[in-house]
Protein backbone atom coordinates (compact mmCIF):
# COMPACT_ATOMS: atom_id res chain seq x y z
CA UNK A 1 -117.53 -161.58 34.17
CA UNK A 2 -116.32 -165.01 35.10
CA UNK A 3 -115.68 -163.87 39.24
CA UNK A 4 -118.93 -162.00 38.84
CA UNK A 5 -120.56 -165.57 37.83
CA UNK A 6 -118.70 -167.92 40.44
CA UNK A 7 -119.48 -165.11 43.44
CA UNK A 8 -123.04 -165.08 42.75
CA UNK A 9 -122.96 -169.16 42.25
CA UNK A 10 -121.20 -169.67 45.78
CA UNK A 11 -123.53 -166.77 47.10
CA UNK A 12 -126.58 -168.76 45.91
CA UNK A 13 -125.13 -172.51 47.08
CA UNK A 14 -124.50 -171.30 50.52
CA UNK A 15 -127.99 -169.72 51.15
CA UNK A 16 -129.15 -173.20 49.75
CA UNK A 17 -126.41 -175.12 51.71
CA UNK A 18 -125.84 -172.66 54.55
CA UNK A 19 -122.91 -174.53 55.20
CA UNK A 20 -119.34 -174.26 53.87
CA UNK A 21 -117.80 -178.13 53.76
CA UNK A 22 -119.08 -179.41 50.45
CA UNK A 23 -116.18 -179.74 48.51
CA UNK A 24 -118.14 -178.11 45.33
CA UNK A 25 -119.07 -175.08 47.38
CA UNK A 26 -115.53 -174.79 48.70
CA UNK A 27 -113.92 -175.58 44.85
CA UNK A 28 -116.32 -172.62 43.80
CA UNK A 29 -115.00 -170.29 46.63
CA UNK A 30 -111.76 -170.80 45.99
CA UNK A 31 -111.74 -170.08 41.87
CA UNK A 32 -114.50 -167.29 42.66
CA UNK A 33 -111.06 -165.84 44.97
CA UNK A 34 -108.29 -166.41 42.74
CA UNK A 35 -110.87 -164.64 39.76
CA UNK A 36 -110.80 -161.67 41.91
CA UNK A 37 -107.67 -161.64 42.54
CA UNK A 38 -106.54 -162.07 38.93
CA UNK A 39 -108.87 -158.72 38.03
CA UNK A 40 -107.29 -156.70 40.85
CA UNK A 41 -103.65 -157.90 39.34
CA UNK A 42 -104.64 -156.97 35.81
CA UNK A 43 -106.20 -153.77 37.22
CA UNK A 44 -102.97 -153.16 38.80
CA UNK A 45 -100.85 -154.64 35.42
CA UNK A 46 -103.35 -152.30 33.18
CA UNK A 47 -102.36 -149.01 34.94
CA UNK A 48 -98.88 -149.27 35.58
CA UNK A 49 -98.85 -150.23 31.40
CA UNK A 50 -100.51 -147.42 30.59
CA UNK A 51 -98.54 -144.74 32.92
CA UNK A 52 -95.63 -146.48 30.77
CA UNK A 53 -96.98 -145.45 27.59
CA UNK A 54 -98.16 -142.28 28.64
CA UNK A 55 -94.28 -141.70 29.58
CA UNK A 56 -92.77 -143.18 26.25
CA UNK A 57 -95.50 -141.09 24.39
CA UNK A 58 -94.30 -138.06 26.21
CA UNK A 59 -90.95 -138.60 25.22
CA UNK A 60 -91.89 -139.24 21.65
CA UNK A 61 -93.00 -136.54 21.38
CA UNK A 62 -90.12 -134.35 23.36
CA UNK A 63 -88.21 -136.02 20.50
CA UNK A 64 -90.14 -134.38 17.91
CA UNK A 65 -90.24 -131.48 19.16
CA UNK A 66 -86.52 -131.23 19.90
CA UNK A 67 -85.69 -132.96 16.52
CA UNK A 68 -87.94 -130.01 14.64
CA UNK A 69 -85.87 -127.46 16.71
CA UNK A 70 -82.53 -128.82 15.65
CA UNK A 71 -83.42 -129.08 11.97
CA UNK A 72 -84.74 -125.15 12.16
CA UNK A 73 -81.41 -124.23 13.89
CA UNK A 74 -79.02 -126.37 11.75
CA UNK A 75 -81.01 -124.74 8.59
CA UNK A 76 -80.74 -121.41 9.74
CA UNK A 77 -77.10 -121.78 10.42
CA UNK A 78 -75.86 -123.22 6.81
CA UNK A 79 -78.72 -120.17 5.93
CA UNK A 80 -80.73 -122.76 3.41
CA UNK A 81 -82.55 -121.18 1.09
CA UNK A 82 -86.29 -121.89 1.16
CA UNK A 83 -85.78 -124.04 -2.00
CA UNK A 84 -83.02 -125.61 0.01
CA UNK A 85 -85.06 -126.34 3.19
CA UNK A 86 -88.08 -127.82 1.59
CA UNK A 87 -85.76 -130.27 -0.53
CA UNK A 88 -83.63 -131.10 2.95
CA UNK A 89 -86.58 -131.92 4.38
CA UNK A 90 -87.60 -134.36 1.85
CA UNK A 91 -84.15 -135.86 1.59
CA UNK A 92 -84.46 -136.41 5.60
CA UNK A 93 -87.66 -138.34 5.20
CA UNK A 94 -86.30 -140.47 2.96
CA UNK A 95 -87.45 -139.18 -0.27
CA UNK A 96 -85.33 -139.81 -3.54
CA UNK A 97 -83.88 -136.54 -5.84
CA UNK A 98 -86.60 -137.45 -8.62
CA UNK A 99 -89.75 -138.08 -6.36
CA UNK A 100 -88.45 -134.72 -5.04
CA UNK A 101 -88.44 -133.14 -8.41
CA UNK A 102 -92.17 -134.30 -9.50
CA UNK A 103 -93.36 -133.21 -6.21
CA UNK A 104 -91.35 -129.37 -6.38
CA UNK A 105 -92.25 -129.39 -10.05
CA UNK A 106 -88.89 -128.79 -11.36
CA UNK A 107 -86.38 -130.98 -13.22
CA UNK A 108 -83.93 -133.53 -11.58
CA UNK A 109 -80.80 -131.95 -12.51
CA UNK A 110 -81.96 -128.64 -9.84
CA UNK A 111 -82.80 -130.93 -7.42
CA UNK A 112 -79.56 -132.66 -7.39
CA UNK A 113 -77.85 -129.36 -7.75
CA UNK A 114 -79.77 -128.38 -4.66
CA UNK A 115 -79.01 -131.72 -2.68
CA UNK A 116 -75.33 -130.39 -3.95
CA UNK A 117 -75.71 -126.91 -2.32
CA UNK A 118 -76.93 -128.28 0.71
CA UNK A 119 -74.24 -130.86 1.78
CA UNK A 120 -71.56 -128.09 0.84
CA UNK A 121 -73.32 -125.97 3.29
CA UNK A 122 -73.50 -128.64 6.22
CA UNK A 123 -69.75 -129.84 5.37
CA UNK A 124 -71.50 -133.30 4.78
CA UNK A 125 -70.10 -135.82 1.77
CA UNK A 126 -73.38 -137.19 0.86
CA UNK A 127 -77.39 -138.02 2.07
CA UNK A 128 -75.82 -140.49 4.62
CA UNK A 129 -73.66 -138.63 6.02
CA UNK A 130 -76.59 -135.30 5.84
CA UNK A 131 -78.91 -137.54 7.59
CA UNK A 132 -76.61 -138.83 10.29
CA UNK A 133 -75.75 -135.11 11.45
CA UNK A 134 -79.89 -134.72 12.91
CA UNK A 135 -79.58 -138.58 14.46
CA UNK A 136 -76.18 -137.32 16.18
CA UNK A 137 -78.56 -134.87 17.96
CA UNK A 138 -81.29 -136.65 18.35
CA UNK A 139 -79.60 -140.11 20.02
CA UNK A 140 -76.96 -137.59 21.77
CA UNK A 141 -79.02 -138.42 25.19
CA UNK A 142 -79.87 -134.97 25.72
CA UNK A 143 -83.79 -134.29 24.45
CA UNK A 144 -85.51 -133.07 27.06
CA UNK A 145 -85.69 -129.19 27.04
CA UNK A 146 -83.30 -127.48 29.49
CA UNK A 147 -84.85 -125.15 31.47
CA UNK A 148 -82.34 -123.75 32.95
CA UNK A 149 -81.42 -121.97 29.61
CA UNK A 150 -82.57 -118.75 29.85
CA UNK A 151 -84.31 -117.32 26.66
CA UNK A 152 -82.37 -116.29 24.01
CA UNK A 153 -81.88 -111.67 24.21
CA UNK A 154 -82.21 -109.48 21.61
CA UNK A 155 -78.85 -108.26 22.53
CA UNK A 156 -76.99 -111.03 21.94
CA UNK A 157 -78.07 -112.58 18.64
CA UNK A 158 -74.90 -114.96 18.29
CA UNK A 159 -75.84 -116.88 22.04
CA UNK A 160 -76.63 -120.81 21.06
CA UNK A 161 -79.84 -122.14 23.18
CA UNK A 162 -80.37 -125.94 24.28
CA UNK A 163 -81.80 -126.43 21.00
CA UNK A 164 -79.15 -124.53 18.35
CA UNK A 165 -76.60 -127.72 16.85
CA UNK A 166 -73.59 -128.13 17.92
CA UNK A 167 -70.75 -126.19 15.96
CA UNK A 168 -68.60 -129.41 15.72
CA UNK A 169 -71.06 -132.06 14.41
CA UNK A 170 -70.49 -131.90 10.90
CA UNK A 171 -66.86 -131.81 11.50
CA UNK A 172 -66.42 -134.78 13.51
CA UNK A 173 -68.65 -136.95 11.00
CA UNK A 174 -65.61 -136.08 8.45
């Protein structure tokens, strides 16, 4: 707005002037300039920021998605009950055993016998150690989907894919 102001201000003097050595005029041309400039920088600034963010949002959400995948495929391979999975959920967003149990509508003691069940089944000690297992895979450096894997065949049910967790993870936490 400001460089729209000067240029038509300098436009104006010189028509009036119609020559360029007053000082004023030639103050005036030279901020009316370095405005422009400045909006062609921040142009320049404002797109390369938001190709940035449109890259960090992508790999947000690449994260997500691969973090959902390796919570499905660590599930399936400790087999979690349903019961199981919805309370491992809730333990990996932070929730505690008897915010758990109002929200399930059952009593404390089943969730905790639950939370029990399911750190038996991932070889874990405790929540910490539960949680730290899907942050392992997560932070391991390797998000983006492979495709190179081929998709997993009927025939061979026991193949891991890019996203199935690594057989040793719960082991080397211990």
């Amino acid at each position: 707005m400001c460089a729209l102001f000067f240029i038509g201000d300098v436009v104006k003097d010189f028509r009036e002037d119609g020559q360029f050595d007053n000082p004023h005029l030639i103050l005036e041309s030279v901020a009316a300039a370095s405005l422009i400039a400045g909006v062609i920088f921040l142009m320049f600034e404002l797109r390369g920021l938001l190709a940035r963010m449109s890259e960090m949002q992508r790999g947000l959400d690449i994260a997500r998605g691969h973090l959902a995948e390796i919570i499905d495929a660590f599930f399936a391979e400790w087999k979690l009950t349903a019961a199981e999975r919805d309370v491992a959920i809730m333990m990996l967003k932070g929730v505690d055993n008897d915010t758990i149990a109002r929200v399930r509508k059952t009593a404390p003691g089943t969730v905790r016998a639950q939370a029990t069940r399911i750190y038996s089944k991932s070889a874990t000690d405790g929540r910490a150690q539960f949680i730290s297992l899907f942050m392992e895979e997560l932070l391991s450096g390797d998000i983006a989907p492979d495709e190179n894997v081929a998709p997993e065949s009927s025939e061979n049910p026991n193949k891991k894919t890019a996203g199935s967790p690594k057989q040793s993870s719960a082991k080397e936490l211990t």
